[in-house]
N, C-alpha and C. Protein backbone atom coordinates (compact mmCIF):
# COMPACT_ATOMS: atom_id res chain seq x y z
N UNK A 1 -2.68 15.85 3.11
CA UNK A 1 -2.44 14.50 3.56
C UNK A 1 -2.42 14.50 5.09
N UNK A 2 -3.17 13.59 5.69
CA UNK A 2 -2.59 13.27 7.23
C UNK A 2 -2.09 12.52 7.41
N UNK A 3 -2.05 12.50 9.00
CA UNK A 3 -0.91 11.49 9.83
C UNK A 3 -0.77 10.37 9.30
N UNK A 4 -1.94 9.14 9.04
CA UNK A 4 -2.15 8.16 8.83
C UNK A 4 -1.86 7.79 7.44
N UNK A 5 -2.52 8.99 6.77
CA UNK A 5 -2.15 8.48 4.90
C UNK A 5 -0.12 8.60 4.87
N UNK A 6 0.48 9.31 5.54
CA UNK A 6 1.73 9.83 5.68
C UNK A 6 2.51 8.90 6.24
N UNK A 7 1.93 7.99 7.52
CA UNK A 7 2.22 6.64 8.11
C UNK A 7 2.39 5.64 6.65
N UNK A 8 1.39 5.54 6.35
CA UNK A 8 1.18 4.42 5.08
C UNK A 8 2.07 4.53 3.83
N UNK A 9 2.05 6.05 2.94
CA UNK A 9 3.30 5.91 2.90
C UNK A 9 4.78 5.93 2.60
N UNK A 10 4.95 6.47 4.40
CA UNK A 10 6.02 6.03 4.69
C UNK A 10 6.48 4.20 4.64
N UNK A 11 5.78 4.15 5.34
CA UNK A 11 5.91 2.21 5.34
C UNK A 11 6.16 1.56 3.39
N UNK A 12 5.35 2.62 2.60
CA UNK A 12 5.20 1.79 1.53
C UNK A 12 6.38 2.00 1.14
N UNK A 13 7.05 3.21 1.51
CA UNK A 13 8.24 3.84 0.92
C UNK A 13 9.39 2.91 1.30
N UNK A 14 9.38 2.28 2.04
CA UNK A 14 10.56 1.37 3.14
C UNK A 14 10.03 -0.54 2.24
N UNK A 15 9.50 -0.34 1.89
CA UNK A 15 8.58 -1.86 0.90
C UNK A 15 9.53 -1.83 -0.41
N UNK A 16 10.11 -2.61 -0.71
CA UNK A 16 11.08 -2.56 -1.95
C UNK A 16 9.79 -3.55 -2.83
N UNK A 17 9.21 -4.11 -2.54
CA UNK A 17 8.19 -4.78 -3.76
C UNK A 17 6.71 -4.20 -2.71
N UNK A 18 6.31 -3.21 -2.59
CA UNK A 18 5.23 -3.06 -1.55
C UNK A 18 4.89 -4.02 -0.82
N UNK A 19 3.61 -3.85 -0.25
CA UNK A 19 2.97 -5.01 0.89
C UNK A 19 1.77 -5.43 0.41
N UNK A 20 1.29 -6.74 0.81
CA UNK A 20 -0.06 -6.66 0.07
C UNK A 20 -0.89 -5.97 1.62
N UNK A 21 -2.18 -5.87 0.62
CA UNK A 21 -3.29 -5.29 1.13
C UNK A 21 -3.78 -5.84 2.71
N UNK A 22 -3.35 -6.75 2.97
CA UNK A 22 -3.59 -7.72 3.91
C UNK A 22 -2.89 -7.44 5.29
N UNK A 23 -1.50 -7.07 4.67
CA UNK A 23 -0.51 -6.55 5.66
C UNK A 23 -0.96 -5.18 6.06
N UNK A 24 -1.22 -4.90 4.95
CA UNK A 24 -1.31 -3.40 5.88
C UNK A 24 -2.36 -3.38 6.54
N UNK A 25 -3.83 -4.12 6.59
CA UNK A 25 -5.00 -4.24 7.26
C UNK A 25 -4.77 -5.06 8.59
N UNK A 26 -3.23 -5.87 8.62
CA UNK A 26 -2.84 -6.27 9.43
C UNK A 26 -2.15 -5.52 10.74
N UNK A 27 -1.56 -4.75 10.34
CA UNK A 27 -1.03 -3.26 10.86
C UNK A 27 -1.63 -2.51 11.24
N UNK A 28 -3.15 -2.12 10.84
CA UNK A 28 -4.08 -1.48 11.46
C UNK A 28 -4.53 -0.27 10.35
N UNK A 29 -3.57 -0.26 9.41
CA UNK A 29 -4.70 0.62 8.26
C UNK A 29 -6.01 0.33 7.55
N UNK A 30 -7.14 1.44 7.63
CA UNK A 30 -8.27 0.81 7.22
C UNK A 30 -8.53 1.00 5.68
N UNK A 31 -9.50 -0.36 5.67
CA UNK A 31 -9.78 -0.28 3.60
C UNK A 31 -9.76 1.18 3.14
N UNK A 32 -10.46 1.86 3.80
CA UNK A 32 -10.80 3.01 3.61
C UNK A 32 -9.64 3.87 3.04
N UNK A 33 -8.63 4.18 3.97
CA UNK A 33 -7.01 4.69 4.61
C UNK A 33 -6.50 4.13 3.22
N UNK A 34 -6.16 2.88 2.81
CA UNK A 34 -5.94 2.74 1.60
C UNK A 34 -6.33 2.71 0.12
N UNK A 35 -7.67 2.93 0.49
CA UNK A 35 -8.25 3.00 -0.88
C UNK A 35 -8.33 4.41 -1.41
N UNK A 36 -8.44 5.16 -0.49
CA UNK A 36 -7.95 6.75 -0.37
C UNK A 36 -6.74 7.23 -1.27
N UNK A 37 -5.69 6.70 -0.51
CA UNK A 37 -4.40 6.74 -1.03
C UNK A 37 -4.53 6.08 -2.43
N UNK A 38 -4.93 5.01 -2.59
CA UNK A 38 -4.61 4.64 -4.17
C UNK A 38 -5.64 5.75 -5.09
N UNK A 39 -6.82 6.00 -4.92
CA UNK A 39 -7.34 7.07 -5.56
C UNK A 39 -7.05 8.00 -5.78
N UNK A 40 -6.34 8.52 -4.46
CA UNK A 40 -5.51 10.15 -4.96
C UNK A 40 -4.07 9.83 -5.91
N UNK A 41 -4.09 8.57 -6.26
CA UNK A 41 -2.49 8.91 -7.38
C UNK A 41 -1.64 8.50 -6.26
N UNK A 42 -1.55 8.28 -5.06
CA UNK A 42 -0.27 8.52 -4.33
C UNK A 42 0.12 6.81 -4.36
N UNK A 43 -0.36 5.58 -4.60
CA UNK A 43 -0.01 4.43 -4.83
C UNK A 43 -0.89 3.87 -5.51
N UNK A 44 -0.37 2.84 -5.89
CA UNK A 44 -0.91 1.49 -6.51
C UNK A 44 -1.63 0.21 -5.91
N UNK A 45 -2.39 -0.66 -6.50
CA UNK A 45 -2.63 -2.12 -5.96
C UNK A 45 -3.38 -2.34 -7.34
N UNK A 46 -2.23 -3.82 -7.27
CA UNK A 46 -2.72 -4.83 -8.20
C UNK A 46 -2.91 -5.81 -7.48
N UNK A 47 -3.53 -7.03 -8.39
CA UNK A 47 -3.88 -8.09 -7.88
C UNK A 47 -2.89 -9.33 -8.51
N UNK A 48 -2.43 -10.18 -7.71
CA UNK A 48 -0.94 -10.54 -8.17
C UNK A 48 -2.01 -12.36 -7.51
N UNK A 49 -1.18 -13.17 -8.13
CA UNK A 49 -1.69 -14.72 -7.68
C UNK A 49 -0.11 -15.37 -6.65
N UNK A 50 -0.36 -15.61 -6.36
CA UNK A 50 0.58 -16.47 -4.94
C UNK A 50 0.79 -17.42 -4.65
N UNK A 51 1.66 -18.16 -4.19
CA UNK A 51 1.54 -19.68 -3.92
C UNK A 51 2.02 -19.00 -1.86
N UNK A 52 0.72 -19.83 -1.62
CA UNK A 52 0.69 -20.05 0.25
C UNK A 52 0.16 -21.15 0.59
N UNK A 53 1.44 -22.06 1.22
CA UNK A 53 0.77 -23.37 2.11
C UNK A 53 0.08 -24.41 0.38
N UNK A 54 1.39 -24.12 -0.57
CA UNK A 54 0.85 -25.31 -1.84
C UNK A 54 -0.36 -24.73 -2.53
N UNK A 55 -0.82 -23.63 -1.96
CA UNK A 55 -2.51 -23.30 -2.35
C UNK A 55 -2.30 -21.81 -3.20
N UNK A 56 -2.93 -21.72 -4.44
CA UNK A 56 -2.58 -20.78 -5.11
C UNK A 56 -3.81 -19.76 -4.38
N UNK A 57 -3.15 -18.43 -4.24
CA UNK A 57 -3.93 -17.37 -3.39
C UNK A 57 -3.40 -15.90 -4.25
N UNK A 58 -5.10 -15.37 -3.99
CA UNK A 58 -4.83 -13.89 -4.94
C UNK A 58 -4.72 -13.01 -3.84
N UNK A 59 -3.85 -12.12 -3.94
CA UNK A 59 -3.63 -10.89 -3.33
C UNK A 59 -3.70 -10.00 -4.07
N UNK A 60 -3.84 -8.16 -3.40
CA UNK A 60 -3.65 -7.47 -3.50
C UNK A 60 -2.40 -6.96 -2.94
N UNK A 61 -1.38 -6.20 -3.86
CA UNK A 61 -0.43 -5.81 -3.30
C UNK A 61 -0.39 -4.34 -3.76
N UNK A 62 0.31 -3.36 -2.32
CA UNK A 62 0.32 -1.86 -3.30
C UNK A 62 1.72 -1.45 -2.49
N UNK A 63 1.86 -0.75 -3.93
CA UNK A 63 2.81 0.23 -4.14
C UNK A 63 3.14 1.91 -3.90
N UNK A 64 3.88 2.46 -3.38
CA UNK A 64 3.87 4.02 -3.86
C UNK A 64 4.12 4.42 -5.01
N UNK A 65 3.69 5.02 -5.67
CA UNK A 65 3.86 5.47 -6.96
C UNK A 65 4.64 6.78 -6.60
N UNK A 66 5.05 7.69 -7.78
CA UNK A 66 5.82 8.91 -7.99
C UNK A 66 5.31 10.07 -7.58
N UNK A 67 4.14 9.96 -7.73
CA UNK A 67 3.03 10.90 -6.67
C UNK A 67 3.39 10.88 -5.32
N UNK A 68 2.79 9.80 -4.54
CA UNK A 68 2.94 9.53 -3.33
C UNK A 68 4.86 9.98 -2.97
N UNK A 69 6.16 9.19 -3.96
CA UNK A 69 7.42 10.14 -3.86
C UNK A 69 7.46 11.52 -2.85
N UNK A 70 7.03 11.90 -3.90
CA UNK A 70 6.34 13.78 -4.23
C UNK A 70 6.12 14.41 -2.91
N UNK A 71 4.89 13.74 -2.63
CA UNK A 71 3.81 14.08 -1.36
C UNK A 71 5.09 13.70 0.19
N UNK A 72 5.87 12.80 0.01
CA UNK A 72 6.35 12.36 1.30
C UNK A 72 7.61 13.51 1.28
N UNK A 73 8.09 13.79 0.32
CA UNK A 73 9.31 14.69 0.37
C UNK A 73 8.82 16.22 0.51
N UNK A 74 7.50 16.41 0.90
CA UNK A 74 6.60 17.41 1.09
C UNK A 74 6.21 17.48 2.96
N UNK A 75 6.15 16.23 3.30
CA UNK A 75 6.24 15.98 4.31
C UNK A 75 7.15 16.66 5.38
């Protein structure tokens, strides 16, 4: 794991319902950086529906999973 997958997460780890996908692209992690991480087992993303501004909106939101746990207490 590097710096960046280890950045991510950490952050996810501190997320009591994770972040969506948005936030973290907001933050400066790339699709890539997270799609990584959800492939290796170390988190999750589902696609969850939303209400923003009256307007129903789909997100992606992810999670650390028990893997990712694992990997940070390795850290």
């Amino acid at each position: 794991m590097n710096d960046e997958e280890g950045r991510l997460l950490e952050l996810l780890a501190t997320a009591d319902d994770g972040c969506t996908a948005e936030l973290l692209l907001a933050l400066g992690f790339t699709p890539d950086l997270v799609l990584g991480v959800v492939r290796a087992g170390l988190a999750t993303a589902q696609t969850e529906n939303i209400l923003a501004g009256g307007r129903a909106v789909v997100v992606s939101r992810v999670r650390i999973t028990d893997a990712g746990w694992r990997a940070l207490g390795e850290l």
